[in-house]
C-alpha atoms as a PDB file:
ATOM      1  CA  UNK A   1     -24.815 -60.168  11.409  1.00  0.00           C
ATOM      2  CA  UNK A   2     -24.390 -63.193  14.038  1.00  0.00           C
ATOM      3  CA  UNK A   3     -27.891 -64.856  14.189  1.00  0.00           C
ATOM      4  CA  UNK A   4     -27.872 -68.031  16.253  1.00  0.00           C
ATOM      5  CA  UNK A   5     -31.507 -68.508  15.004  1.00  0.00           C
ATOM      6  CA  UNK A   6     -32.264 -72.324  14.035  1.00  0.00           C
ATOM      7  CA  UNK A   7     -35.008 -73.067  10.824  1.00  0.00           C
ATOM      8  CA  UNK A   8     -37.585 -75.701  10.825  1.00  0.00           C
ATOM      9  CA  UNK A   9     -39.602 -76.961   8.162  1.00  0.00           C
ATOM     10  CA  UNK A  10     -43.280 -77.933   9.310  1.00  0.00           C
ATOM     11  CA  UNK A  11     -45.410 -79.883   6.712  1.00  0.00           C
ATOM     12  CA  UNK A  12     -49.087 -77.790   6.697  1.00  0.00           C
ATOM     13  CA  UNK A  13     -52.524 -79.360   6.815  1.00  0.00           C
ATOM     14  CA  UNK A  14     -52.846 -78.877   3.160  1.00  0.00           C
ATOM     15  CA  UNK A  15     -49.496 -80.751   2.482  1.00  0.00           C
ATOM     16  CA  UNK A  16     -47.932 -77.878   1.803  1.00  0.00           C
ATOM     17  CA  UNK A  17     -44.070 -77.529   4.012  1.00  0.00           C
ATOM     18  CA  UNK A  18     -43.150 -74.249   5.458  1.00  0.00           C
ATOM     19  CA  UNK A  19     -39.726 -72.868   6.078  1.00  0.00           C
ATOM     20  CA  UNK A  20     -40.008 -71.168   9.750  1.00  0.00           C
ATOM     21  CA  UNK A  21     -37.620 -69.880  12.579  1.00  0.00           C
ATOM     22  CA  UNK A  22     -37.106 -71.295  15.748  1.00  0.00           C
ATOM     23  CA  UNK A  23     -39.263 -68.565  17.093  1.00  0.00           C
ATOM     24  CA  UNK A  24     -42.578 -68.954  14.581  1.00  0.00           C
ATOM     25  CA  UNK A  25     -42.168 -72.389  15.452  1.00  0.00           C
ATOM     26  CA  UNK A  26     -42.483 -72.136  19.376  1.00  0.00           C
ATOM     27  CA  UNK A  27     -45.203 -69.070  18.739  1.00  0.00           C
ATOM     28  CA  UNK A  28     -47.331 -71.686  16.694  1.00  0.00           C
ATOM     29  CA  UNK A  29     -46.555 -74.649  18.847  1.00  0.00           C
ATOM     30  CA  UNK A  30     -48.256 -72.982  21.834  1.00  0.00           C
ATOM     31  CA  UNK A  31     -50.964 -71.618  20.175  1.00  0.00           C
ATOM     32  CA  UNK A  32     -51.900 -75.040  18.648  1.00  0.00           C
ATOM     33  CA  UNK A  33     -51.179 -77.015  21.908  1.00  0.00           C
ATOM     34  CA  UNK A  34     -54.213 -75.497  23.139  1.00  0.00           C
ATOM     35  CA  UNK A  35     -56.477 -76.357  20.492  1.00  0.00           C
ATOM     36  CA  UNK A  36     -55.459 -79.521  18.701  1.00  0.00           C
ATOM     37  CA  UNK A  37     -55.432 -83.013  19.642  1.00  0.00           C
ATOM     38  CA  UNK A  38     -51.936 -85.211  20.410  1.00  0.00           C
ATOM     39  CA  UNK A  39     -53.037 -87.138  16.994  1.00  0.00           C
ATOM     40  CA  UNK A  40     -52.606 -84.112  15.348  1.00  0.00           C
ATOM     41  CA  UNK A  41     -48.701 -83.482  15.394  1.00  0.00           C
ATOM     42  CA  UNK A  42     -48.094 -81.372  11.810  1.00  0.00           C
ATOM     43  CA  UNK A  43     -44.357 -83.578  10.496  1.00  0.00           C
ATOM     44  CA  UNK A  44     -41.807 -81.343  10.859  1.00  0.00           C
ATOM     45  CA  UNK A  45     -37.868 -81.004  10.492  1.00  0.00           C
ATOM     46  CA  UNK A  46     -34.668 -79.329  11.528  1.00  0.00           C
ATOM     47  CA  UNK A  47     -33.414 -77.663  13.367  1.00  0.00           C
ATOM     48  CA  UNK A  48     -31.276 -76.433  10.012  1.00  0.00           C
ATOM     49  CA  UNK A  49     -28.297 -73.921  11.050  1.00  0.00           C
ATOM     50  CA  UNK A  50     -29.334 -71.758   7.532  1.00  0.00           C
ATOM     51  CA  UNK A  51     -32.475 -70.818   6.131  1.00  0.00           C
ATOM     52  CA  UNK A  52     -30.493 -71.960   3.025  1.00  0.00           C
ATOM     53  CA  UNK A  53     -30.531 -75.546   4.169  1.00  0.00           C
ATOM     54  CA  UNK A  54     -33.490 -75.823   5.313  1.00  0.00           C
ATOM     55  CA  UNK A  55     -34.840 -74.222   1.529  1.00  0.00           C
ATOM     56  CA  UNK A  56     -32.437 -77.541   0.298  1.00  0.00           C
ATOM     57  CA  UNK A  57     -34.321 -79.991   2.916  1.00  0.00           C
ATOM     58  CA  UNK A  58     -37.369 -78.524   1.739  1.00  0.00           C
ATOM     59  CA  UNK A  59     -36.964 -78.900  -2.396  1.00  0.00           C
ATOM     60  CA  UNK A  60     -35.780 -82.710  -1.107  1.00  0.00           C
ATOM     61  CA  UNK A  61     -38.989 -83.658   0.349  1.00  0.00           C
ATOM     62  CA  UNK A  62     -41.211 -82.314  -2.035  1.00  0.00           C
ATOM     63  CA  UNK A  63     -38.675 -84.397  -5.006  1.00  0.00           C
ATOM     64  CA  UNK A  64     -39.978 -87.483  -2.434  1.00  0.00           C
ATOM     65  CA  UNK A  65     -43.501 -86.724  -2.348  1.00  0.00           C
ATOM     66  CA  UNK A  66     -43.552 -85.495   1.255  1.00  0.00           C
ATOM     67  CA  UNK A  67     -44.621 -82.333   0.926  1.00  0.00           C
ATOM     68  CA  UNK A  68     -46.398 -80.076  -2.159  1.00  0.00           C
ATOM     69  CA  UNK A  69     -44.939 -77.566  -3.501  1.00  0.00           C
ATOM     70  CA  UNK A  70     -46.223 -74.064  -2.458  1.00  0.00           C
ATOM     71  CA  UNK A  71     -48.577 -72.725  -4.920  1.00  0.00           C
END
């Protein structure tokens, strides 16, 4: 399987950082664009190649306080 599919990592209002494709990310960018205000720009990182890297990003940031782990 050849998947040329980038991963993000988007930090959530409740501090929380989600792991999400390329794809969730653009779906949720436009929907939000529409409602929330410039100040409102969730963190975010990536693009990762892997979902595996961006799980390794992710366990890095919440080891430096920047996100919470998921509950």
């Amino acid at each position: 399987m050849s998947s040329e599919e980038n991963w993000y990592i988007v930090k959530q209002e409740s501090q929380e950082c989600k792991i999400v494709s390329e794809q969730e990310l653009e779906a949720s960018t436009a929907s939000d664009s529409e409602t929330a205000s410039p100040t409102e720009v969730p963190s975010q990182w990536g693009p990762f190649e892997t979902q595996e890297q961006a799980i390794a990003k992710r366990i890095g940031l919440i080891r430096a306080g920047k996100c919470q782990p998921a509950i």
